[in-house]
N, C-alpha and C. Protein backbone atom coordinates (compact mmCIF):
# COMPACT_ATOMS: atom_id res chain seq x y z
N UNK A 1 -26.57 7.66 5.89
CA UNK A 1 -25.88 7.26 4.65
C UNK A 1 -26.88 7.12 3.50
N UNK A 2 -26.82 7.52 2.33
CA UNK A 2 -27.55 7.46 1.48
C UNK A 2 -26.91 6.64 0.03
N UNK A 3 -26.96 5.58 -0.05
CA UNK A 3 -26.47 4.48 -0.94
C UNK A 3 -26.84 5.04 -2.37
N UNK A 4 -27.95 5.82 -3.08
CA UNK A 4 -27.78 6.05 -3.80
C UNK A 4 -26.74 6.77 -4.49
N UNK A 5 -26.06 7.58 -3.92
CA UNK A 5 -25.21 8.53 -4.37
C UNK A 5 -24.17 7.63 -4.98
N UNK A 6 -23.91 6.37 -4.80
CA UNK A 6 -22.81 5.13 -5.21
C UNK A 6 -23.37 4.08 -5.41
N UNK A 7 -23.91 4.05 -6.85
CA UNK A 7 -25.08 2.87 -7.65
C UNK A 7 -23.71 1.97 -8.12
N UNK A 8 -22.34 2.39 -8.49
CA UNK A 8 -21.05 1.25 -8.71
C UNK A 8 -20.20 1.61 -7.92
N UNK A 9 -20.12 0.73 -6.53
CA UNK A 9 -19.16 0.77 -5.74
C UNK A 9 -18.21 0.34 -6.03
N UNK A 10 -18.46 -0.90 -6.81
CA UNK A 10 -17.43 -2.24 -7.44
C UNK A 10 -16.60 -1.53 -7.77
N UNK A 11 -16.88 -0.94 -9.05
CA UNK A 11 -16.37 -0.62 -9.94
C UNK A 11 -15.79 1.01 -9.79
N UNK A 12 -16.26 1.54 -8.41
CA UNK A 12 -15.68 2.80 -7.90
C UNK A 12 -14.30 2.00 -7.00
N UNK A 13 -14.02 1.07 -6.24
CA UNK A 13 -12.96 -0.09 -5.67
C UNK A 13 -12.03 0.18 -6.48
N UNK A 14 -12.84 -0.57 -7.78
CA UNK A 14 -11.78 -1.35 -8.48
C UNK A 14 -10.96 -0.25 -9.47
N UNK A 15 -11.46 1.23 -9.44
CA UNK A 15 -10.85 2.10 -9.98
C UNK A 15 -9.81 2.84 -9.47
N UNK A 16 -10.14 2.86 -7.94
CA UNK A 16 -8.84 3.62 -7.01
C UNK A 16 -7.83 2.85 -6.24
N UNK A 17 -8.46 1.33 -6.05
CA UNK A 17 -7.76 0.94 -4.99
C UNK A 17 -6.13 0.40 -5.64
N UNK A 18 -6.41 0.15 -7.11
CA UNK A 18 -4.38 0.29 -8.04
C UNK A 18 -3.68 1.18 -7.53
N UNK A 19 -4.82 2.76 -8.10
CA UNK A 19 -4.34 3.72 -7.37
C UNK A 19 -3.76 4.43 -6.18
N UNK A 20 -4.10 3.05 -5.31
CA UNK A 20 -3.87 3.33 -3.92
C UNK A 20 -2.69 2.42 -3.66
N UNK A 21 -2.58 1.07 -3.76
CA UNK A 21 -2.03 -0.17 -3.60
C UNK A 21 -0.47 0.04 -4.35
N UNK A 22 -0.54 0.69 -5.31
CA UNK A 22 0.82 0.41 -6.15
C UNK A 22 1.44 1.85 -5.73
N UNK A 23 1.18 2.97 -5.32
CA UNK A 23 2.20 3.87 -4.58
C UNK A 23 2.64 3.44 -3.32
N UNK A 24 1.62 2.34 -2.77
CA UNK A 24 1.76 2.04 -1.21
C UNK A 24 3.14 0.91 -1.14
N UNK A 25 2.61 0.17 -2.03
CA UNK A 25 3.74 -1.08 -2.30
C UNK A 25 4.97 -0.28 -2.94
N UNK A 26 5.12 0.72 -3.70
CA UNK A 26 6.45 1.46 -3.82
C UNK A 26 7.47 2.12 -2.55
N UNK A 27 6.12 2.02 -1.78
CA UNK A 27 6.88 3.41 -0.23
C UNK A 27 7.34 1.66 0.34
N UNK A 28 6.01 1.18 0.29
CA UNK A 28 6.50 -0.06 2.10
C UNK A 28 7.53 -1.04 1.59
N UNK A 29 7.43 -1.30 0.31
CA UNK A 29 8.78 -2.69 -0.18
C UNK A 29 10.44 -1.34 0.12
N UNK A 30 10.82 -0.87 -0.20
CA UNK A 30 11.61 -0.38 -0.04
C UNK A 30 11.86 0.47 1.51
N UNK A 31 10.77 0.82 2.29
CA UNK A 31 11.42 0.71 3.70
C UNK A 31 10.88 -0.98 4.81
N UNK A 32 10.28 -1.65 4.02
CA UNK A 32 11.12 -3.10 4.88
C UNK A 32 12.44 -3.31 4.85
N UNK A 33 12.48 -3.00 3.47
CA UNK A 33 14.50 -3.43 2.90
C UNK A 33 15.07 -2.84 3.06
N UNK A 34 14.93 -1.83 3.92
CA UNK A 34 15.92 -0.85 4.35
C UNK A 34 15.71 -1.33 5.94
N UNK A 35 14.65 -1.39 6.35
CA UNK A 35 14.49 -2.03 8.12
C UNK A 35 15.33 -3.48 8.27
N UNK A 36 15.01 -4.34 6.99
CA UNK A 36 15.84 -5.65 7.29
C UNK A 36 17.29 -5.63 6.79
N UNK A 37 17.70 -4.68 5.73
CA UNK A 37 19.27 -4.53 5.60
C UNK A 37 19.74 -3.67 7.12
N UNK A 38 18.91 -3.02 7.95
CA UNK A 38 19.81 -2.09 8.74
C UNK A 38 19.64 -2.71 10.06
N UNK A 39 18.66 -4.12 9.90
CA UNK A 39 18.72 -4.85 11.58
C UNK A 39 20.20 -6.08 11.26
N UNK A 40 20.26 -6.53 9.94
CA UNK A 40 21.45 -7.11 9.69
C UNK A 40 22.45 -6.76 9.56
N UNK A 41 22.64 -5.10 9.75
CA UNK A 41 23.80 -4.65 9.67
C UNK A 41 24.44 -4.07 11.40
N UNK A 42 23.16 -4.08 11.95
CA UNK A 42 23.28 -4.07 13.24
C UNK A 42 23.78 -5.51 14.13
N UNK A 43 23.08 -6.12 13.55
CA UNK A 43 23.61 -7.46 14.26
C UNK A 43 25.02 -8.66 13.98
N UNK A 44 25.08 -7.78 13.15
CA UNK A 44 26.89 -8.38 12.75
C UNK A 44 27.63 -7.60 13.22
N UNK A 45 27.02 -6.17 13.67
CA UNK A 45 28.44 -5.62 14.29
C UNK A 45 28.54 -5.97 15.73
């Protein structure tokens, strides 16, 4: 590994990981709520 090649890691983080975090939280909040509307719709029937 050669550390120079990434003198701002921080600030290499703190540039992608929005990028990463806020498509992720778009996909996973909407299939929990689809896993917990469809185990409650299972269990009332």
């Amino acid at each position: 590994m050669v550390l120079k090649e990434y003198p701002m890691s921080s600030e290499f983080a703190l540039t992608w990981l929005p990028a990463v975090f806020i498509p992720l939280i778009g996909i996973m909040a909407p299939a929990v709520f689809i896993v917990l509307v469809g185990r409650h719709i299972t269990a009332t029937d």
